[in-house]
Protein backbone atom coordinates (compact mmCIF):
# COMPACT_ATOMS: atom_id res chain seq x y z
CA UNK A 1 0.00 0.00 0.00
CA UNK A 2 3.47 2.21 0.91
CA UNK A 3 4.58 1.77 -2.44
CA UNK A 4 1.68 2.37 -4.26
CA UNK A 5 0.46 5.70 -2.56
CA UNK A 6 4.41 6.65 -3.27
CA UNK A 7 3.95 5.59 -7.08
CA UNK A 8 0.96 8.15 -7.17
CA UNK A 9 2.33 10.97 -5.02
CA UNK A 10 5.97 10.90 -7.41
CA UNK A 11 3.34 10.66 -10.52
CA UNK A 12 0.86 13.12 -10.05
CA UNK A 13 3.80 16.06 -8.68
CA UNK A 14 5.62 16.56 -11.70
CA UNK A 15 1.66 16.41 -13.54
CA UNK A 16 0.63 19.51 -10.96
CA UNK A 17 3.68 21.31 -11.87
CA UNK A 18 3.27 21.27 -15.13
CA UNK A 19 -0.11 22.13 -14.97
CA UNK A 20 0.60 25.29 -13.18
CA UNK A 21 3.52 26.25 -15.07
CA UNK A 22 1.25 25.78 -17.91
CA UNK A 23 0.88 29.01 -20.59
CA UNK A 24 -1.71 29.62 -22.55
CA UNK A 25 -2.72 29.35 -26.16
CA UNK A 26 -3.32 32.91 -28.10
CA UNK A 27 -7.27 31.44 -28.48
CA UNK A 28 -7.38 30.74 -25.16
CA UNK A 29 -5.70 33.88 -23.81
CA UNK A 30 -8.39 35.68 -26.06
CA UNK A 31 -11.53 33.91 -24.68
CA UNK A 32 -10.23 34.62 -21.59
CA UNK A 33 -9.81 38.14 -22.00
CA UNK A 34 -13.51 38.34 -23.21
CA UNK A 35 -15.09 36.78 -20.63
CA UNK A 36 -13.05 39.27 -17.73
CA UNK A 37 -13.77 42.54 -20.00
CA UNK A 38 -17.38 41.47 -21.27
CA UNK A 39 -18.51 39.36 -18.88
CA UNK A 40 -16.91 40.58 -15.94
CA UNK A 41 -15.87 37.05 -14.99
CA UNK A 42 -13.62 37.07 -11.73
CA UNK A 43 -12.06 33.56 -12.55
CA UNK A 44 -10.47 34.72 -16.18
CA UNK A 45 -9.44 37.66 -14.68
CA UNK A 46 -7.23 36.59 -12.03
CA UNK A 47 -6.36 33.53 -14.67
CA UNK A 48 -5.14 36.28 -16.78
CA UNK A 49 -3.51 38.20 -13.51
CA UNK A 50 -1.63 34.93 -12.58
CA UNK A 51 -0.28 34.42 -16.11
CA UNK A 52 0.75 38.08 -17.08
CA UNK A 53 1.72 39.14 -13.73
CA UNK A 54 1.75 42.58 -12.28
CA UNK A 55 1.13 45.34 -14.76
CA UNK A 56 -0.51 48.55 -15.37
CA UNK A 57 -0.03 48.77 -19.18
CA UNK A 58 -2.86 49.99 -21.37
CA UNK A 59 -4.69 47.94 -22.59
CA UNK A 60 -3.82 44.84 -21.20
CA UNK A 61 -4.40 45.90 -17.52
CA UNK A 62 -7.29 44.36 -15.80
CA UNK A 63 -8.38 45.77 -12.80
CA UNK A 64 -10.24 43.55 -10.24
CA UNK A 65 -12.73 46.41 -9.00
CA UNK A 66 -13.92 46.28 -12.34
CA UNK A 67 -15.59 42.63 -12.05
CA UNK A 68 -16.33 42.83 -8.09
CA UNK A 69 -18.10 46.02 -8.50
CA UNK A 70 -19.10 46.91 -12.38
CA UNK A 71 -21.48 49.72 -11.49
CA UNK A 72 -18.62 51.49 -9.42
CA UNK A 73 -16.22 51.26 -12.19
CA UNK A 74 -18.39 52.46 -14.54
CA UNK A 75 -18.90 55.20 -12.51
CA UNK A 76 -15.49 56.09 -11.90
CA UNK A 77 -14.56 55.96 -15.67
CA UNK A 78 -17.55 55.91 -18.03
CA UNK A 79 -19.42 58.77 -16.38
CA UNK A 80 -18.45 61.20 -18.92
CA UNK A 81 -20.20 58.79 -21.55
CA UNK A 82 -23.50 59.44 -20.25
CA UNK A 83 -25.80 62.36 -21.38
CA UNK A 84 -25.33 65.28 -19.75
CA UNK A 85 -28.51 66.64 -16.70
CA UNK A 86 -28.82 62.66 -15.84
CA UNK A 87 -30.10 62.08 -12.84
CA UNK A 88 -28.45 59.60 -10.48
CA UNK A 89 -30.57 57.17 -11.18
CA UNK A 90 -30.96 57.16 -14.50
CA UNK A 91 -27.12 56.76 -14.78
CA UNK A 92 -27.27 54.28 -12.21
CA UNK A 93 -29.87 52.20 -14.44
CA UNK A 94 -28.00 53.24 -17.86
CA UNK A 95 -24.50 52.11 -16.37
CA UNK A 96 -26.42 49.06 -15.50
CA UNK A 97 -27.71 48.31 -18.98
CA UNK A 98 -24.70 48.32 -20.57
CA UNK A 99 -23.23 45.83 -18.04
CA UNK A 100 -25.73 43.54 -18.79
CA UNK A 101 -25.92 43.92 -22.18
CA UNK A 102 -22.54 42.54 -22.25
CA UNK A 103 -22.22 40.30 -19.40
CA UNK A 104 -24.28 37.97 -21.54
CA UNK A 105 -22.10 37.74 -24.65
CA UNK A 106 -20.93 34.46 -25.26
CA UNK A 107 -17.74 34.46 -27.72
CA UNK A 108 -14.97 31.54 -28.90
CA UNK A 109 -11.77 31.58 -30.56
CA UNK A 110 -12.44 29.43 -34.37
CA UNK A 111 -9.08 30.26 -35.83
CA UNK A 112 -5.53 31.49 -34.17
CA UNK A 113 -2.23 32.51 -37.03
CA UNK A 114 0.94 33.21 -35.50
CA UNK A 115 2.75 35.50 -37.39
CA UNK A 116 6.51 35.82 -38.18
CA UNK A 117 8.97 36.97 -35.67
CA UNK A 118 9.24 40.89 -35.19
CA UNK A 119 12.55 42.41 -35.28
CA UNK A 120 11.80 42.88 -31.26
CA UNK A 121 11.70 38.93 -30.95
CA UNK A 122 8.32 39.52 -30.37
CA UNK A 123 5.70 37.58 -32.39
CA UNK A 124 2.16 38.56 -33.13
CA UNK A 125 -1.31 36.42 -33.46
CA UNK A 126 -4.64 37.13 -34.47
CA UNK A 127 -7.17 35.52 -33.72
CA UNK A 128 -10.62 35.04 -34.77
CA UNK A 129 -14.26 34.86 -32.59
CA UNK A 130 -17.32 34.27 -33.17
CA UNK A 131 -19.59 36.10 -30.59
CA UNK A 132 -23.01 35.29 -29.76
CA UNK A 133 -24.86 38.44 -28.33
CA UNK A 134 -28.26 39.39 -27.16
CA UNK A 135 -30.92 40.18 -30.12
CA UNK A 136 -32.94 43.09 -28.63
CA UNK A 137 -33.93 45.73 -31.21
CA UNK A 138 -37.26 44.19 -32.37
CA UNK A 139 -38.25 44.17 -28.48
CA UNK A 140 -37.00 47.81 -28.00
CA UNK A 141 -39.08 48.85 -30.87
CA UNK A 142 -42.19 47.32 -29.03
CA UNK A 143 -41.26 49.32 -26.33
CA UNK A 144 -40.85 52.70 -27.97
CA UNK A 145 -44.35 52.02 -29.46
CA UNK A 146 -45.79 51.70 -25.63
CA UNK A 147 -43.46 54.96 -24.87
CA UNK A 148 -44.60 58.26 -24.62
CA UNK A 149 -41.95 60.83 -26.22
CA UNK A 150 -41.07 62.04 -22.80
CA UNK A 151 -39.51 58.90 -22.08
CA UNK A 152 -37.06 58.17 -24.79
CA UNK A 153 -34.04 59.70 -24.20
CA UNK A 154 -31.51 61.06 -27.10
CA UNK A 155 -27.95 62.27 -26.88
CA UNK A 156 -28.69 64.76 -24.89
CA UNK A 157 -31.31 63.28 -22.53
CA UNK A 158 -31.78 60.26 -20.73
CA UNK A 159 -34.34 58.01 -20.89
CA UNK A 160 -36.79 57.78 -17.98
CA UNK A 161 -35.70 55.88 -15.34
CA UNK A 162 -39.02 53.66 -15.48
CA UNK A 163 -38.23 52.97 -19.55
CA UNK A 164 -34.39 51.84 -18.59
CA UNK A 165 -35.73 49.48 -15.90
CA UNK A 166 -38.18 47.59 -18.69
CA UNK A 167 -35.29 47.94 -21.20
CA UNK A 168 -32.72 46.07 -18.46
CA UNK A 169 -34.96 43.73 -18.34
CA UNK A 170 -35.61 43.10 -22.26
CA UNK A 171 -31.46 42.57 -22.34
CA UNK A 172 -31.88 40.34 -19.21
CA UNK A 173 -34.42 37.74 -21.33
CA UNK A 174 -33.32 38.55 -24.72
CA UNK A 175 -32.09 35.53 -26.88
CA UNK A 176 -28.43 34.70 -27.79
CA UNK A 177 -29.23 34.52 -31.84
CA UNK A 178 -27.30 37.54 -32.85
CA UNK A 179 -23.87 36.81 -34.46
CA UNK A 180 -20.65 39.44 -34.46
CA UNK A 181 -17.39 38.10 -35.65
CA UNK A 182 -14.35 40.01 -34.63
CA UNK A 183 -10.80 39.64 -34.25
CA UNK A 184 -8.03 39.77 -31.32
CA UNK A 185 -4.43 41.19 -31.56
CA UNK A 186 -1.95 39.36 -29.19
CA UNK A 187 1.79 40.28 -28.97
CA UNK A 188 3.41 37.21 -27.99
CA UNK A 189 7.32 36.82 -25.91
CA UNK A 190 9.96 35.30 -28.03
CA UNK A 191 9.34 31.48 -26.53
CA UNK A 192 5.68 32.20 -27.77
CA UNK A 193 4.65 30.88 -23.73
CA UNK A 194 2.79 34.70 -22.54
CA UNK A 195 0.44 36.20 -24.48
CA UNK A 196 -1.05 39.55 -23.98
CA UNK A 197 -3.63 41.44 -25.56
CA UNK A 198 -2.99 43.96 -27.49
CA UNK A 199 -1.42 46.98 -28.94
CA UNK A 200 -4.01 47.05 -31.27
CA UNK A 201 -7.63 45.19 -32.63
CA UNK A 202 -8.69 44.21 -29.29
CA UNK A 203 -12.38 43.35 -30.97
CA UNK A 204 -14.01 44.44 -27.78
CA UNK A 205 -15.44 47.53 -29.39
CA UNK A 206 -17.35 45.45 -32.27
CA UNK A 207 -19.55 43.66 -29.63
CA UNK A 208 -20.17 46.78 -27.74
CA UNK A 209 -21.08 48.71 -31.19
CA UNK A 210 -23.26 46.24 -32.13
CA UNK A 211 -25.88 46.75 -29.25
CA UNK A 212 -25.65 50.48 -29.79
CA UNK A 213 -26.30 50.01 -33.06
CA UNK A 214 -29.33 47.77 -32.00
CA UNK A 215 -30.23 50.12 -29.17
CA UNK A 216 -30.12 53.40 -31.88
CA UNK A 217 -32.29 51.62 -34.51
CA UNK A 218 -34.92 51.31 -31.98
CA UNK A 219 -35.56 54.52 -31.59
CA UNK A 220 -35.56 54.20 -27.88
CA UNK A 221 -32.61 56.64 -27.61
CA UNK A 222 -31.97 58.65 -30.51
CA UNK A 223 -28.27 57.29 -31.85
CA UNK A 224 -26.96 58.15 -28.10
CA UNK A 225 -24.67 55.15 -28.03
C-alpha cells in the first residue's frame, strides 16, 4: 500500500507542476480576455492576472474592481459617456444596462495565425471569434411604441428611469441569436509561452457597437450610443 500511494504521489507532482507552469494558447488567452472585460468574470481575470503578472499597461491591464463592482467602475470611468442633466438614477440604471448587455455575450476563438517573428523577438497572433450576443432591437421597438416621447431619451437626454428598468430587463431575457465576428491582436514573448492582448484590434469595441447600433435603430434613444 506504501509503495503504491508513493507511485501516485511521485506521478501526479511533476503532472501539478506542469499544470501550473502551464501558458496559454493565443485562443485561449483571447476567450479569456472576453469573458473578464465582457462578462466581468472574476475567474479569467485573475487567470489572466496569474499568467501576465503585475502590470498597469494599457490595454492589457485588468483591474479587479472592475468585475467585483461593475457599477462602481463604470462610474469612476464611463461617467463622462453618459448624457449630460442625468439624474443619479438614470445613470445608475444606464451604467447598469450596458453591463448587462454585455455580461451575456458568449464568444470563442475558431481560428488562431501566429505571425513571423518581429525584429523585437516579439511575435504577433490574431485571432478570430465568433460572438453570440443578445438580439434586442425588435423588443426595443415594441417598447418605444408603448413609450410616450417624454420617455425616450436622445444624446442629450436620458431616458426615464421607469423605460431603462423595462429595457434592463428586455437585455436580461433577450435571446443569444445575434452573431458578431471580430478579431483579437496578441503580442506574444519570443518562446511564444505569454500572451497579452494587445497593442491594437482588441475586438471588444465590435460587440459593444453592435448593441448600440441595436439600441439606436430602436428609436428608444436617438443614436446616443
Amino acid at each position: 500500500m506504501r509503495a503504491l500511494m508513493f507511485c501516485i504521489i511521485w506521478f501526479c507532482a511533476p503532472l501539478h507542476a506542469w499544470a501550473q507552469s502551464s501558458h496559454l494558447t493565443p485562443e485561449r488567452t483571447a476567450e479569456l480576455y472576453y469573458r473578464s472585460w465582457l462578462n466581468y468574470d472574476r475567474g479569467s481575470t485573475l487567470r489572466l492576472q496569474r499568467e501576465w503578472g503585475a502590470s498597469s499597461a494599457e490595454p492589457r491591464y485588468l483591474d479587479m474592481e472592475r468585475v467585483t463592482d461593475p457599477v462602481a467602475w463604470q462610474f469612476r470611468y464611463k461617467m463622462g459617456d453618459l448624457p449630460p442633466g442625468s439624474s443619479h438614477e438614470q445613470a445608475k440604471l444606464m451604467t447598469t444596462l450596458m453591463i448587462e448587455s454585455s455580461r451575456r455575450v458568449r464568444c470563442k476563438a475558431i481560428s488562431g495565425r501566429v505571425g513571423e517573428q518581429l525584429p523585437t523577438g516579439q511575435y504577433l497572433a490574431r485571432v478570430k471569434l465568433e460572438c453570440a450576443v443578445p438580439e434586442v432591437k425588435a423588443a426595443f421597438e415594441h417598447l418605444k411604441t408603448a413609450t410616450s416621447a417624454a420617455e425616450l431619451g436622445g444624446r442629450e437626454k436620458a431616458p426615464a428611469a421607469t423605460l431603462l428598468r423595462k429595457m434592463i430587463a428586455v437585455v436580461s431575457r433577450a435571446p443569444l441569436t445575434r452573431r458578431v465576428s471580430t478579431e483579437m491582436l496578441l503580442t506574444g514573448d519570443a518562446d511564444k509561452k505569454i500572451w497579452r492582448v494587445g497593442p491594437t484590434s482588441l475586438g471588444v469595441e465590435a460587440v459593444g457597437a453592435d448593441f448600440g447600433r441595436q439600441l439606436a435603430q430602436s428609436g428608444l434613444m436617438d443614436g446616443a450610443l
